[in-house]
Protein backbone atom coordinates (compact mmCIF):
# COMPACT_ATOMS: atom_id res chain seq x y z
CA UNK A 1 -5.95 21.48 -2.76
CA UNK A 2 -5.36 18.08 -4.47
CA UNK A 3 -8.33 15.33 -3.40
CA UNK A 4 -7.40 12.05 -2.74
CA UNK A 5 -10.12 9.73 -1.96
CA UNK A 6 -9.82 6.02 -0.72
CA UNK A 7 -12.62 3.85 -0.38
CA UNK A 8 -12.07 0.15 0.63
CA UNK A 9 -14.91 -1.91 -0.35
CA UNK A 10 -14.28 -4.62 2.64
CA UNK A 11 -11.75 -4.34 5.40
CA UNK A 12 -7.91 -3.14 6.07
CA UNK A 13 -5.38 0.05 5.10
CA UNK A 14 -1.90 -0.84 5.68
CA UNK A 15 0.15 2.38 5.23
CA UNK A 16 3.78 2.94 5.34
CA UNK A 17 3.60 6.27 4.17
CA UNK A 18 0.56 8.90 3.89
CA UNK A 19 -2.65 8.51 3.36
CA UNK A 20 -4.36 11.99 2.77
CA UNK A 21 -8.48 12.00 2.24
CA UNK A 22 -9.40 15.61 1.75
CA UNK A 23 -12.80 16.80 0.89
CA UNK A 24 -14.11 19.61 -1.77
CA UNK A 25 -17.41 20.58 -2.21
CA UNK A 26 -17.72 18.52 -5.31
CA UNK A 27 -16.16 15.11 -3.23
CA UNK A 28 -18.59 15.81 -0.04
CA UNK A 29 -21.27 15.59 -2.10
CA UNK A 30 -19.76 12.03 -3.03
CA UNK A 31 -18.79 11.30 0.25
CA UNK A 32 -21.58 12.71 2.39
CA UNK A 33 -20.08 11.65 6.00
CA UNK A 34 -17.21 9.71 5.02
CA UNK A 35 -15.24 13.32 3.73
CA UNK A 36 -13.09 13.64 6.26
CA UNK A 37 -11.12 10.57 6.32
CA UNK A 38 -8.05 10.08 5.90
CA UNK A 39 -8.13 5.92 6.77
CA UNK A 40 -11.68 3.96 7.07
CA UNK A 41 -11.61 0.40 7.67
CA UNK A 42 -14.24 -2.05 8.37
CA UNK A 43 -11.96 -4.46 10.99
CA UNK A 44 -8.68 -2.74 11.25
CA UNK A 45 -6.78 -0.07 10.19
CA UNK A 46 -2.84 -0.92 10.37
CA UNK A 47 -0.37 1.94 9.87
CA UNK A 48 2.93 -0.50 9.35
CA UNK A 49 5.69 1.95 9.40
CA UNK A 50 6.77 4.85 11.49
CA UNK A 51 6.48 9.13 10.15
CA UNK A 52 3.08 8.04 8.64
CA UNK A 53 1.50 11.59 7.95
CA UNK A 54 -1.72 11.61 8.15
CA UNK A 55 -4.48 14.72 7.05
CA UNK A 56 -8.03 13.40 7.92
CA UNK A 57 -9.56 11.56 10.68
CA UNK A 58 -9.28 7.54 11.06
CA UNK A 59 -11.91 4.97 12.35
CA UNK A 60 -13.13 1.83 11.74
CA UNK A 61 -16.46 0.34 11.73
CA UNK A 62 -17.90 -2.51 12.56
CA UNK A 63 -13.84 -3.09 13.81
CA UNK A 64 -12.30 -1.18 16.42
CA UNK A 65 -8.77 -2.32 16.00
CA UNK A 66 -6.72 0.81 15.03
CA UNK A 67 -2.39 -0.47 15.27
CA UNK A 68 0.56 2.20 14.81
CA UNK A 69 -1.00 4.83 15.40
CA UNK A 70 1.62 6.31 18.26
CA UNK A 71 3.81 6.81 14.90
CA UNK A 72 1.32 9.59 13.24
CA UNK A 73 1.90 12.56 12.52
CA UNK A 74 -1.37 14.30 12.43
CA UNK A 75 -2.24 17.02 10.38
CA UNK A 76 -4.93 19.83 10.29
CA UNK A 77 -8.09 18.34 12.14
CA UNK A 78 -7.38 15.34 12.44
CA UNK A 79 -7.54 12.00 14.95
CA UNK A 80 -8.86 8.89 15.71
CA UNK A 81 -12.58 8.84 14.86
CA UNK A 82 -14.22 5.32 15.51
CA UNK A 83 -17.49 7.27 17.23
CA UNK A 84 -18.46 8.63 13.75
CA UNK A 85 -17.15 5.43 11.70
CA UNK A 86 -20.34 3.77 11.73
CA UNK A 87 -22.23 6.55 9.76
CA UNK A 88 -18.97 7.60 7.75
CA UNK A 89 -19.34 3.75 6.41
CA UNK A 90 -22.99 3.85 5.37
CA UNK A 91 -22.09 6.86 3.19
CA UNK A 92 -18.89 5.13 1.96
CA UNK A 93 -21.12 2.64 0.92
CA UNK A 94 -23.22 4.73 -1.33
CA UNK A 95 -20.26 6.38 -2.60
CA UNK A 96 -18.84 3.37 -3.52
CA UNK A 97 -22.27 2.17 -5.39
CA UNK A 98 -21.81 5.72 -7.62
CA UNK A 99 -18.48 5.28 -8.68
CA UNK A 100 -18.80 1.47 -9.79
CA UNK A 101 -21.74 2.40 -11.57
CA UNK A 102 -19.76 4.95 -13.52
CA UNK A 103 -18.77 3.79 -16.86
CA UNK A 104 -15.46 2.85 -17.62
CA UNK A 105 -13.13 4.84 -19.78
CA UNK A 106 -10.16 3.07 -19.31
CA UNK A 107 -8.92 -0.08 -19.92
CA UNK A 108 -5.33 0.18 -20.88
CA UNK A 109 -3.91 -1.76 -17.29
CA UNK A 110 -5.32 -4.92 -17.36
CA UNK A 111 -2.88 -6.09 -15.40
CA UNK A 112 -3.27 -3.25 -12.81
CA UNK A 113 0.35 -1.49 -13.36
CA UNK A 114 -0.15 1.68 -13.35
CA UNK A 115 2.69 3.68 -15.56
CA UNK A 116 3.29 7.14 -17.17
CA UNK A 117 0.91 9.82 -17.73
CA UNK A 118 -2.55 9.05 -17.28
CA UNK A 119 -6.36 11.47 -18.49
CA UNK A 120 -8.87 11.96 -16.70
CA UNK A 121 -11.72 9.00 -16.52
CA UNK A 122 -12.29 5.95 -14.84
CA UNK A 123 -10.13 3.17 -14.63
CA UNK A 124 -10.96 -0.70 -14.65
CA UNK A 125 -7.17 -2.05 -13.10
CA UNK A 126 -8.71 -6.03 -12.94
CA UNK A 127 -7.96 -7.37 -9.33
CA UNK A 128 -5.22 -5.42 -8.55
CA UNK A 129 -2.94 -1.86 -8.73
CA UNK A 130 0.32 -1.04 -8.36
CA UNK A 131 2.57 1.15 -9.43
CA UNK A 132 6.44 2.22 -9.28
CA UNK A 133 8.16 5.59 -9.74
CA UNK A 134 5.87 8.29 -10.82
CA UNK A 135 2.51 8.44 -12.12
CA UNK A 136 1.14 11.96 -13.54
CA UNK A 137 -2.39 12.76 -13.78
CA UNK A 138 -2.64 15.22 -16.29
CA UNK A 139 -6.10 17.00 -15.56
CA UNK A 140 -5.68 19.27 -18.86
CA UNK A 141 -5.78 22.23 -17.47
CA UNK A 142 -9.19 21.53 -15.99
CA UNK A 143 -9.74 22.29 -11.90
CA UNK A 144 -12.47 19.81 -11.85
CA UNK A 145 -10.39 16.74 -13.81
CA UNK A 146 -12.03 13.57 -11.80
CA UNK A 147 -9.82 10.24 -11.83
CA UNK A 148 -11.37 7.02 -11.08
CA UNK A 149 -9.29 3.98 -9.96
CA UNK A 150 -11.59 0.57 -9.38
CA UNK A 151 -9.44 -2.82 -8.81
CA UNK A 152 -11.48 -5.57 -6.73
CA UNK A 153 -8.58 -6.33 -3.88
CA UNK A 154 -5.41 -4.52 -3.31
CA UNK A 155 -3.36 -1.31 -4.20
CA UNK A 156 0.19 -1.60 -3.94
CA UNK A 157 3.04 1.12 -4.30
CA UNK A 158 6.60 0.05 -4.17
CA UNK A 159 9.15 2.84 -2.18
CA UNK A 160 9.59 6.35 -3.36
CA UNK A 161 6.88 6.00 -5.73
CA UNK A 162 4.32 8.62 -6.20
CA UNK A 163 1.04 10.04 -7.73
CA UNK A 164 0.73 13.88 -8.52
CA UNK A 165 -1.53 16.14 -10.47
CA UNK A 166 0.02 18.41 -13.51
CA UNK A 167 -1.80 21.33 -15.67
CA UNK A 168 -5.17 21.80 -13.31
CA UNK A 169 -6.72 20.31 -10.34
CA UNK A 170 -8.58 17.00 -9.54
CA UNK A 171 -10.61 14.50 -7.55
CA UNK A 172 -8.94 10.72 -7.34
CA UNK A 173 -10.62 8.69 -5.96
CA UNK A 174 -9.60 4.52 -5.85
CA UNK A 175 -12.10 1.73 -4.89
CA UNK A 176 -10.38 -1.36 -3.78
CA UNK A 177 -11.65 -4.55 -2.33
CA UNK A 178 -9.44 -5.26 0.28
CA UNK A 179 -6.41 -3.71 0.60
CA UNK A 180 -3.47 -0.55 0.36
CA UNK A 181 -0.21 -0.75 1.27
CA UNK A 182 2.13 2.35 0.65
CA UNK A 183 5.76 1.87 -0.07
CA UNK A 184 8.11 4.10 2.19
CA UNK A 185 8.26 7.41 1.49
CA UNK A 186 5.75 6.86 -1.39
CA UNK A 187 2.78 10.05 -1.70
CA UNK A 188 -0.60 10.02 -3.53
CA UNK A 189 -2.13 13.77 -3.73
């Protein structure tokens, strides 16, 4: 299984497509509580568009304002989670202090547009990410390939676009300040 790891630094997830926060033992370790979800806010988590599939729980903490959820489509084990939030959050915020402290690899975006076929390593976008069409993250043939996305406010994708692994297996994980809002029919793994 594919890992896909958000972790919002401050407050909101707008999605308008999925979100999916999966955990493997090497991203639990990371993640401690926080491993199982899908959308963590710390006011509100917004789901803007309808057929958002969802794998993970949701919650929000110190927030409790959860909108659109009557249009997810919930995977495997999976639901609104604000009673386990608050503890999800204090290990989000370790987390969060690990993977800034990593070093960066990666400085080829400084504008934050993510294009093409990108290694393994950890990326400095600047203030914000986007991307359009398709981004590839080669792992190398490597099942324990580890991408790194850090931009201080918002991810962005634009509809259709979408973010898959090639030649192995891997752990993304993004660190934003603020916010993510998914094109339609966009997918991150």
């Amino acid at each position: 299984m594919k890992n896909f790891h958000l972790a919002l630094t401050n407050s909101i997830i707008a999605a308008s497509a999925a979100i999916v926060f999966t955990a493997a033992p090497v991203s639990a370790a990371i993640l401690g509580d926080a491993a199982g979800y899908a959308a963590l806010g710390g006011s509100t988590v917004t789901f803007a568009a309808t057929n958002n599939n969802v794998t993970g729980n949701v919650g929000v903490s110190p927030g409790t304002s959860i909108t659109g959820d009557e249009s997810i489509h919930w995977g495997t084990a999976s639901g609104i989670d604000t009673g386990n939030a608050a503890a999800a959050h204090a290990s989000l915020a370790s987390a969060i202090e690990y993977l800034e402290s990593l070093t960066v690899t990666n400085t080829d975006f400084p504008t934050g547009v993510l294009t093409g076929t990108l290694d393994p390593g950890v990326y400095d976008l600047g203030t914000t990410a986007s991307w359009a069409g398709n981004i590839i993250l080669d792992a190398g043939g490597s099942n324990d390939a580890v991408f790194v996305f850090m931009a201080s406010t918002t991810l962005t994708s634009s509809d259709g676009s979408t973010v898959t692994i090639e030649n192995g297996d891997a752990s993304v994980y993004w660190v934003l300040g603020t916010s993510v809002t998914l094109g339609g029919s966009s997918s991150i793994v």
